[in-house]
C-alpha atoms as a PDB file:
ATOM      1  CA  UNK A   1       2.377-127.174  68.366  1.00  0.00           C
ATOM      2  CA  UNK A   2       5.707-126.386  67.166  1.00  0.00           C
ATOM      3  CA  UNK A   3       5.335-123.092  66.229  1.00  0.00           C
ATOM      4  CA  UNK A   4       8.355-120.680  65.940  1.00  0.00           C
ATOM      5  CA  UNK A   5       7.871-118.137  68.334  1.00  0.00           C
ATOM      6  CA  UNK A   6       9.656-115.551  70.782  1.00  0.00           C
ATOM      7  CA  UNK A   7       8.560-113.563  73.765  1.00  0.00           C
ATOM      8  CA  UNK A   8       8.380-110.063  73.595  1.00  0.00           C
ATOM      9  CA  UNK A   9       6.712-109.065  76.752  1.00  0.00           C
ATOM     10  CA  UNK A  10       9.324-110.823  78.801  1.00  0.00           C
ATOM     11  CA  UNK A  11      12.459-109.822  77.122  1.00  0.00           C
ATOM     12  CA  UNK A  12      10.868-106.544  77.697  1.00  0.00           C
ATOM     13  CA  UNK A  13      10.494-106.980  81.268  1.00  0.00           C
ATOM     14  CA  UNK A  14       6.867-105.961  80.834  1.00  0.00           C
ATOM     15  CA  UNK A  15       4.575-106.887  83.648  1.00  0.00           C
ATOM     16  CA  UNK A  16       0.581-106.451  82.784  1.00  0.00           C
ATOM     17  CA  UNK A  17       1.414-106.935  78.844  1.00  0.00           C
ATOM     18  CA  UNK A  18       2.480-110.500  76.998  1.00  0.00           C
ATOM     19  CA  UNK A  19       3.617-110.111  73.794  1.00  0.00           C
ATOM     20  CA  UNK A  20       4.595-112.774  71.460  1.00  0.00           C
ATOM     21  CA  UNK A  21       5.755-112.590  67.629  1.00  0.00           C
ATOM     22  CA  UNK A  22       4.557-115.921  65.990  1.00  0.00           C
ATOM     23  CA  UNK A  23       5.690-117.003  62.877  1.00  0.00           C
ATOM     24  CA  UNK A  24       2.956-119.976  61.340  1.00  0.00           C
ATOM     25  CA  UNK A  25       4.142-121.909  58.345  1.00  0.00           C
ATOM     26  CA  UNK A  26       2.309-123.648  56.208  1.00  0.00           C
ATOM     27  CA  UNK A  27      -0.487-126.206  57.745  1.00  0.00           C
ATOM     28  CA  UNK A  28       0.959-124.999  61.039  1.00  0.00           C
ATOM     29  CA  UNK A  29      -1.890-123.577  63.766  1.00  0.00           C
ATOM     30  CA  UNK A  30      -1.823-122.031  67.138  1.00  0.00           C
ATOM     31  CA  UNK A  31      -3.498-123.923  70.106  1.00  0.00           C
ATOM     32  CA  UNK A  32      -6.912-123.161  70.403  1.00  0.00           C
ATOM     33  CA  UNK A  33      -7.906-121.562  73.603  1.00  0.00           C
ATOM     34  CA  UNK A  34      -9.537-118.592  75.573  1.00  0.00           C
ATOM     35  CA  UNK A  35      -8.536-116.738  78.650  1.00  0.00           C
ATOM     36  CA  UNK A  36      -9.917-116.159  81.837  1.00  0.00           C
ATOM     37  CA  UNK A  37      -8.836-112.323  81.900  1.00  0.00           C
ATOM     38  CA  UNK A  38      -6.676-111.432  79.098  1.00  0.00           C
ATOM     39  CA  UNK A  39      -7.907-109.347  76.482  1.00  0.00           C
ATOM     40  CA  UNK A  40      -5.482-110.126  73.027  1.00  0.00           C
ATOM     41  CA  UNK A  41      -4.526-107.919  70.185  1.00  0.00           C
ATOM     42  CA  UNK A  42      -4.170-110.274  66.869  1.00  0.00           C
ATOM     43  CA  UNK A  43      -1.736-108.026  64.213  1.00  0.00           C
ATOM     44  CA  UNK A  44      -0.757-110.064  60.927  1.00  0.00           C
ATOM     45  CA  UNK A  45       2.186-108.728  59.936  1.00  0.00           C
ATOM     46  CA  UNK A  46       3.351-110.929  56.865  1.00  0.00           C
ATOM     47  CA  UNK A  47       1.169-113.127  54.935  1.00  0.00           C
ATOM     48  CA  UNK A  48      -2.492-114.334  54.434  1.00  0.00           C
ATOM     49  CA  UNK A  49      -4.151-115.102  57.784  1.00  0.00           C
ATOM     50  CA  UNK A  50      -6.812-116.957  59.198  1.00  0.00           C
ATOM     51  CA  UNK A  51      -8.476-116.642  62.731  1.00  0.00           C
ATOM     52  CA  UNK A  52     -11.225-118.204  64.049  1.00  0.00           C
ATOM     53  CA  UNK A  53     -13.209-116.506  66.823  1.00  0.00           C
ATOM     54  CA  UNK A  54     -15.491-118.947  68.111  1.00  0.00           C
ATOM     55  CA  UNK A  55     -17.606-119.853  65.341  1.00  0.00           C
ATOM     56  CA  UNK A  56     -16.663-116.457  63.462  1.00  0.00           C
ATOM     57  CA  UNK A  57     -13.819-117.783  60.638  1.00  0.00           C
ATOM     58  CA  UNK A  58     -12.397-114.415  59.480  1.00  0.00           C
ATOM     59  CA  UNK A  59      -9.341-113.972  56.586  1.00  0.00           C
ATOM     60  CA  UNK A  60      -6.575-111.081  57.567  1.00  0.00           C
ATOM     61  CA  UNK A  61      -3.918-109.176  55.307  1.00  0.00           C
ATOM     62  CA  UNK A  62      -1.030-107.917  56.813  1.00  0.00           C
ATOM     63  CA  UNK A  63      -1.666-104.972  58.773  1.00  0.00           C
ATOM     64  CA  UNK A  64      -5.234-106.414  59.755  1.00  0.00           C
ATOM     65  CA  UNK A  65      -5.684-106.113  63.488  1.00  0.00           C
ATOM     66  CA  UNK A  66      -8.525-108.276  65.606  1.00  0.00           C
ATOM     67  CA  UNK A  67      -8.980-107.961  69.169  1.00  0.00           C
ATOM     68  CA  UNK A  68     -10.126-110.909  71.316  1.00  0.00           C
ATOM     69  CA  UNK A  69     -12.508-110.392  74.412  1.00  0.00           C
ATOM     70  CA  UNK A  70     -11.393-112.650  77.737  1.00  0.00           C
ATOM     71  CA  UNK A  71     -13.679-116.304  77.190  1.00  0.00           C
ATOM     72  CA  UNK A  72     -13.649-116.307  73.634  1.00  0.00           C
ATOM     73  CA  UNK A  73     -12.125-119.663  71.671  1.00  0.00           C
ATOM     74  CA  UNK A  74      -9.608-118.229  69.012  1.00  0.00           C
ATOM     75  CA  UNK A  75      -7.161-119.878  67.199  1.00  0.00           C
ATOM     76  CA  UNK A  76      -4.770-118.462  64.205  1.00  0.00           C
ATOM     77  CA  UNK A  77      -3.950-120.751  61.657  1.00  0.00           C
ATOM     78  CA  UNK A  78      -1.707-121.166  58.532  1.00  0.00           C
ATOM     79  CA  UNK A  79      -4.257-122.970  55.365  1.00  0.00           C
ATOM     80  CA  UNK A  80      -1.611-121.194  52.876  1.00  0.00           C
ATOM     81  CA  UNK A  81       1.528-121.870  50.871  1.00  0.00           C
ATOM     82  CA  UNK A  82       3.187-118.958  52.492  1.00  0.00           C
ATOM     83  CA  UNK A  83       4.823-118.092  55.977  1.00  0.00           C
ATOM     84  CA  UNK A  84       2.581-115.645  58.592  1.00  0.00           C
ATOM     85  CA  UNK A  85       4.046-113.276  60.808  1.00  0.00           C
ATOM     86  CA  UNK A  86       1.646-112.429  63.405  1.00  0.00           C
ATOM     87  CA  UNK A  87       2.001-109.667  66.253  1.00  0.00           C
ATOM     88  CA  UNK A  88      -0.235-110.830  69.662  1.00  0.00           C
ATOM     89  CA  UNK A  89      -0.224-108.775  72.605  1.00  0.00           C
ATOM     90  CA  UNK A  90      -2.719-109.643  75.487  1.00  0.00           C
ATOM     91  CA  UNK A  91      -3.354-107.629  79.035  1.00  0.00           C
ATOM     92  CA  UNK A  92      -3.140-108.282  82.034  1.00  0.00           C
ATOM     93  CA  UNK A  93      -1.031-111.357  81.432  1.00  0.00           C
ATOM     94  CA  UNK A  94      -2.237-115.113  82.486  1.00  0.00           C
ATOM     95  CA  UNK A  95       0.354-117.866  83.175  1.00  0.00           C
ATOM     96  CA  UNK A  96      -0.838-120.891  80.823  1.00  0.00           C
ATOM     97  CA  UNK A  97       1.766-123.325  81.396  1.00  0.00           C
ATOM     98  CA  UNK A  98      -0.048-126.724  81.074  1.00  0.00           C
ATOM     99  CA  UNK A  99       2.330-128.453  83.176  1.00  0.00           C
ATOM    100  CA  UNK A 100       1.046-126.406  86.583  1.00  0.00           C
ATOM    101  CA  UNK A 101      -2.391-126.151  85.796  1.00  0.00           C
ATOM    102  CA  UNK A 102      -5.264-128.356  87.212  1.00  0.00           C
ATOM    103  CA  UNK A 103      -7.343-130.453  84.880  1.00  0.00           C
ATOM    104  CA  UNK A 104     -10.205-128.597  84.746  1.00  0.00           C
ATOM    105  CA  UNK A 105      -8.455-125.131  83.948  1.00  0.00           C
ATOM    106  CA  UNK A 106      -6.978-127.043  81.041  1.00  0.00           C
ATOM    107  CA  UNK A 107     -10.082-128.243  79.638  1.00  0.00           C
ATOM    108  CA  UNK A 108     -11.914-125.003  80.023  1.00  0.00           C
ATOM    109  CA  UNK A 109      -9.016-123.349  78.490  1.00  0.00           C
ATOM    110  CA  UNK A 110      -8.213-125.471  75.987  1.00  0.00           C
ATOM    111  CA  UNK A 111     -11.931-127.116  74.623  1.00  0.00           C
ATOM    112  CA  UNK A 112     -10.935-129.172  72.365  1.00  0.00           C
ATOM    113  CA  UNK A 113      -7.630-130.261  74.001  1.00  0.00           C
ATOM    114  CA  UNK A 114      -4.230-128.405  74.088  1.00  0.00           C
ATOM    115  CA  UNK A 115      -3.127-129.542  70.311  1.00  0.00           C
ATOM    116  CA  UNK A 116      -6.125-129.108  68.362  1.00  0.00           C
ATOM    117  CA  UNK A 117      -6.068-128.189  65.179  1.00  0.00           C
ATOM    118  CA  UNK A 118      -8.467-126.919  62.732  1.00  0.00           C
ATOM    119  CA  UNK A 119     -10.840-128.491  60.411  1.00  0.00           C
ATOM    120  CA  UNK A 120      -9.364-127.212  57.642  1.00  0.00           C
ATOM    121  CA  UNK A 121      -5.508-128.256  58.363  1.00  0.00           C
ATOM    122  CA  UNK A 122      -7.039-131.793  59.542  1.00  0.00           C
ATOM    123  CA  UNK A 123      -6.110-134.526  57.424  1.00  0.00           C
END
């Protein structure tokens, strides 16, 4: 979704833990999705932040933490004039490269498609 991003977790050779700083300009969003196992830690670090879980839209300031259970639909997004810096750390890791997965693990992964965005950054 063209999101600036860089992966912690594997340029710390960690092997249960992903970790992942995102930066989210403006009218930029994450993909929407759940996991089959991983459990994620949502830390905004910089900015005003918006993450919906499931139907649940909630509003973070930095230092604002969520966690995500495994089968919830979340997706961060960026409805501000100003840059986010998010923190998201999920155990035990999943693979989610779309290019090796089956169709149906993309679909249930990815409900509304792999580059969804939000109602509110929908033009």
């Amino acid at each position: 979704m063209g999101v600036l991003n860089t992966d912690l977790g594997r340029q710390l050779e960690a092997k249960e833990l992903g970790a992942r700083l995102w930066r989210i300009e403006p009218g930029q969003a994450s993909t929407r999705h759940r996991h089959k196992t991983t459990e994620e830690l949502y830390l905004l670090l910089e900015g005003t932040g918006k993450l919906r879980i499931g139907e649940e839209l909630l509003t973070l300031e930095p230092m604002d933490a969520v966690v995500v259970e495994p089968e919830t639909v979340r997706q961060p997004f960026n409805d501000t004039d100003a840059d986010q810096l998010w923190l998201i750390v999920g155990a035990p890791t999943e693979h989610a490269d779309t290019t090796s997965m089956d169709e149906e693990l993309i679909a249930w992964m990815y409900p509304d498609g792999p580059k969804a965005m939000p109602p509110e950054l929908d033009p």
